[in-house]
Protein backbone atom coordinates (compact mmCIF):
# COMPACT_ATOMS: atom_id res chain seq x y z
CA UNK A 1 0.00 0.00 0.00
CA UNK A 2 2.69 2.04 0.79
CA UNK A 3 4.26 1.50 -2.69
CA UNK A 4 1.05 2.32 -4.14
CA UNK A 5 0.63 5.84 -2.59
CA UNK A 6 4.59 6.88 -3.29
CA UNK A 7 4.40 6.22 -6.74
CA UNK A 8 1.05 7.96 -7.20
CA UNK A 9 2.26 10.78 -5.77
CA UNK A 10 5.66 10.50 -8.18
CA UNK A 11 3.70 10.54 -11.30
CA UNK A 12 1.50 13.59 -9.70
CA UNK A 13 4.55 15.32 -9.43
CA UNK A 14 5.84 14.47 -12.59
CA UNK A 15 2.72 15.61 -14.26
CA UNK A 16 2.87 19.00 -12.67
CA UNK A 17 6.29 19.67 -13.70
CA UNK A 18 6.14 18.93 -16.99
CA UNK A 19 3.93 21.59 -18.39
CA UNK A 20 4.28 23.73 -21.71
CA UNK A 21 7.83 25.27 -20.90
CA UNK A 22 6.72 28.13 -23.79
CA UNK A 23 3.22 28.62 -21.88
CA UNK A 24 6.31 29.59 -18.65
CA UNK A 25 8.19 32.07 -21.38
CA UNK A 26 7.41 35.45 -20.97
CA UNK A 27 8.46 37.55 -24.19
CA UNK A 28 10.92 40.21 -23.90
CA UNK A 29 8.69 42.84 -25.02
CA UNK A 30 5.72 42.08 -22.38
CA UNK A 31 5.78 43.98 -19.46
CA UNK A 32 6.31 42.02 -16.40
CA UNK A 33 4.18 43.13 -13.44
CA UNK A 34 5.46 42.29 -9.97
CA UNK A 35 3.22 41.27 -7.37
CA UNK A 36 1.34 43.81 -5.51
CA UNK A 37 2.24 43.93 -1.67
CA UNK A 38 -0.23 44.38 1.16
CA UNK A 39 0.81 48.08 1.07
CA UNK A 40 -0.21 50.87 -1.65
CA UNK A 41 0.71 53.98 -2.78
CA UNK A 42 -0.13 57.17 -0.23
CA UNK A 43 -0.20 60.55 -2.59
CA UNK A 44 1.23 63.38 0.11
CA UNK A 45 0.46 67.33 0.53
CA UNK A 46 2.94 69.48 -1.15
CA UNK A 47 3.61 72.81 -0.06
CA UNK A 48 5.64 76.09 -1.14
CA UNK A 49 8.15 74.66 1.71
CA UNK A 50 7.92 71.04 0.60
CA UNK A 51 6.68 68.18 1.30
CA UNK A 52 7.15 65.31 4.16
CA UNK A 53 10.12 65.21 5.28
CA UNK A 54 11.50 66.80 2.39
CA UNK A 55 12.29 70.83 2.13
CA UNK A 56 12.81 73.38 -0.65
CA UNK A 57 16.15 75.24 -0.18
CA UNK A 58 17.04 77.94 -2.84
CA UNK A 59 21.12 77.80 -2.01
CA UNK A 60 23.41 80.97 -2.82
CA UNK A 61 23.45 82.83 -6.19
CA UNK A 62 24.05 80.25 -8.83
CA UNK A 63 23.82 77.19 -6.59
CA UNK A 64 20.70 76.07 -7.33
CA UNK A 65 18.03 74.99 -5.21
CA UNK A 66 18.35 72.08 -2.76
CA UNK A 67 15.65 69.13 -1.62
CA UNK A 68 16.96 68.86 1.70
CA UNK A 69 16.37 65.71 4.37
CA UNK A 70 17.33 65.73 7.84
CA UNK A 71 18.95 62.05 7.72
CA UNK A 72 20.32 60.79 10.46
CA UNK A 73 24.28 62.31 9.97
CA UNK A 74 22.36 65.71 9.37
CA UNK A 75 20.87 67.76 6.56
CA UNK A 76 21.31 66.46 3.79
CA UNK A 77 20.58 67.21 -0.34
CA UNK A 78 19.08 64.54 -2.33
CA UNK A 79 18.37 66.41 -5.15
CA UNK A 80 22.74 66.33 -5.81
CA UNK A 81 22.23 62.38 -6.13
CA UNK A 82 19.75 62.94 -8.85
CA UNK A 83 21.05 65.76 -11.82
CA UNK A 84 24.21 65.71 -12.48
CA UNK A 85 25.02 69.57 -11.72
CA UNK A 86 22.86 70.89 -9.27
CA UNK A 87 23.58 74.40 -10.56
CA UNK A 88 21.90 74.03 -13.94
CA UNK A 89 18.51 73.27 -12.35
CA UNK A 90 17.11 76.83 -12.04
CA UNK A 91 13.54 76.36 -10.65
CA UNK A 92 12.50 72.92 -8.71
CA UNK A 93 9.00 72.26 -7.83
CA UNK A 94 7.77 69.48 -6.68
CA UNK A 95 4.65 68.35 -8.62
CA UNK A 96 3.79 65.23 -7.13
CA UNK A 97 4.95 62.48 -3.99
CA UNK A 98 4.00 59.53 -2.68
CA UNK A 99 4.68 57.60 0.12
CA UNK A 100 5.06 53.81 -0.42
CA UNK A 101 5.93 51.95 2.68
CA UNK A 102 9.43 53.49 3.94
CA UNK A 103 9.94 54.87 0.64
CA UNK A 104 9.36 57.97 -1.26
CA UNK A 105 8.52 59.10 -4.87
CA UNK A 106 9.24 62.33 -6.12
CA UNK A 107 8.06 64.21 -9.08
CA UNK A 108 10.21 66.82 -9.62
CA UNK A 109 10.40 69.24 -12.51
CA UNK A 110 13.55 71.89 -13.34
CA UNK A 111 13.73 74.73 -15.64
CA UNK A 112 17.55 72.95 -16.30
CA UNK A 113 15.90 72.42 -19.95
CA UNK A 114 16.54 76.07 -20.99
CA UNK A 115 14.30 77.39 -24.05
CA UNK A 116 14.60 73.95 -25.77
CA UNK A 117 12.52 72.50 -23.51
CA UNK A 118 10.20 74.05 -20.80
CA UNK A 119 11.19 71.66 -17.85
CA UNK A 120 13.15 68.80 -17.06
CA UNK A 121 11.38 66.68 -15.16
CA UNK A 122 12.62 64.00 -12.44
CA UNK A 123 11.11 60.95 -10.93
CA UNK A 124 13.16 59.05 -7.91
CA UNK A 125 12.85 56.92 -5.29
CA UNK A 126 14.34 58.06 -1.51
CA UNK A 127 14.71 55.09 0.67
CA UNK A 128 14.37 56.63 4.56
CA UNK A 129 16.27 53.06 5.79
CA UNK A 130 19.45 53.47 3.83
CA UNK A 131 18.72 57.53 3.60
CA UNK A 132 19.46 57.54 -0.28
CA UNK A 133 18.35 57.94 -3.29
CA UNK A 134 17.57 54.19 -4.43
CA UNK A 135 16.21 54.99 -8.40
CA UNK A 136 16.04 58.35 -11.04
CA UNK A 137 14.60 58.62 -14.08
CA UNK A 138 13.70 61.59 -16.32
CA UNK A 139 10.07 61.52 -17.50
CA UNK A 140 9.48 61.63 -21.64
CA UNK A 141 8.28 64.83 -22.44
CA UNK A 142 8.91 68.63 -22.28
CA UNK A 143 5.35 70.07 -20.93
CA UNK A 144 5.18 71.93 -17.56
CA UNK A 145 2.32 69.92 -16.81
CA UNK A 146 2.70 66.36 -15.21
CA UNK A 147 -0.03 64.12 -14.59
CA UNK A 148 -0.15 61.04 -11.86
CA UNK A 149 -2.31 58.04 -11.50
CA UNK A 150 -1.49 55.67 -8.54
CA UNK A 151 -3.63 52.05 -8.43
CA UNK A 152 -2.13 50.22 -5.76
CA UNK A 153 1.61 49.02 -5.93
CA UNK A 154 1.24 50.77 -9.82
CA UNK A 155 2.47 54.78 -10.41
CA UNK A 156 1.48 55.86 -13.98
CA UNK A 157 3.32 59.46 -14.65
CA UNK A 158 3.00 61.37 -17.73
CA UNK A 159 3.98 64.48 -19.43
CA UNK A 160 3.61 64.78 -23.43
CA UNK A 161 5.94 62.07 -24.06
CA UNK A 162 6.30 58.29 -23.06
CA UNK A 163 4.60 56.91 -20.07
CA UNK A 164 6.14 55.94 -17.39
CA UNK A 165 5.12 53.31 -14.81
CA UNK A 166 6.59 52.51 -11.41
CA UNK A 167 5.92 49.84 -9.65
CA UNK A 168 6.54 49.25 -5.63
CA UNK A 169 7.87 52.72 -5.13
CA UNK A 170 10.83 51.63 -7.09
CA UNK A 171 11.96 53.63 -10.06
CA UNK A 172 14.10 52.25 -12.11
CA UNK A 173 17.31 54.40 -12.86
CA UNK A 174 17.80 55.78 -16.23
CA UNK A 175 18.35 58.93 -17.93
């Protein structure tokens, strides 16, 4: 009996393994969705100050302006771990955030773009554990005008360009 009940359970395992392996393939151009977590995506208030823990610092004449965080070590400026010369960005506003767990999203535009292009705008991730800036990309587009849809563990931002999605309050870095 005992033989009986270890091979059925053999061949049941053997049957499960052995389906379609191209039904298992996911093609390179389909998106792949991670699993949603328990949490979701909090939008936050934004002021002329900032927003969270996050402030707006316009620094000395031709310094730029500064998103500051008081980190552990002391004040410090996350926006210098996103553009690479935090000079060039002129304006910074902060059109959109979003709290996801300890995590936060920024939306930032700059007026870095010059007259080619009304505003550079910035998404990135700020982890508060490790107190850096975990992902950056620049969203597709030149408008002023940014627009946000959160469903979830999902962030849809767009400008007049590409969309761009974000997923678990981790953007993937690229310029």
């Amino acid at each position: 009996m005992k033989f009986y009940a270890i091979g059925i359970i053999a061949v049941l395992i053997l049957v499960g393994c052995s389906g379609n392996s191209e039904k298992n393939k996911v093609s390179e151009t389909q998106e792949v969705v991670p699993s949603a977590p328990t949490i979701s995506y909090k939008p936050l208030n934004i002021s002329e100050e900032g927003v969270a823990d996050f402030t707006l610092m316009t620094m000395k004449e031709g310094l730029g302006t500064a998103i500051n965080y008081q980190a552990r070590a002391g004040v410090m400026n996350v926006f210098e771990q996103v553009v690479d010369d935090i000079t060039l960005t002129g304006y910074v506003v902060i059109q959109k955030a979003y709290s996801f767990g300890d995590k936060y999203v920024l939306i930032v535009s700059t007026g870095e773009g010059g007259q080619s292009c009304a505003a550079t705008t910035y998404a990135f991730t700020f982890d508060t554990k490790t107190e850096s800036v975990t992902g950056k990309s620049i969203i597709d587009g030149c408008s002023e005008i940014v627009e946000a849809l959160a469903e979830g563990n999902k962030l849809t931002v767009k400008k007049d360009g590409k969309v761009s999605i974000i997923y678990n309050g981790e953007v993937k870095t690229k310029n």
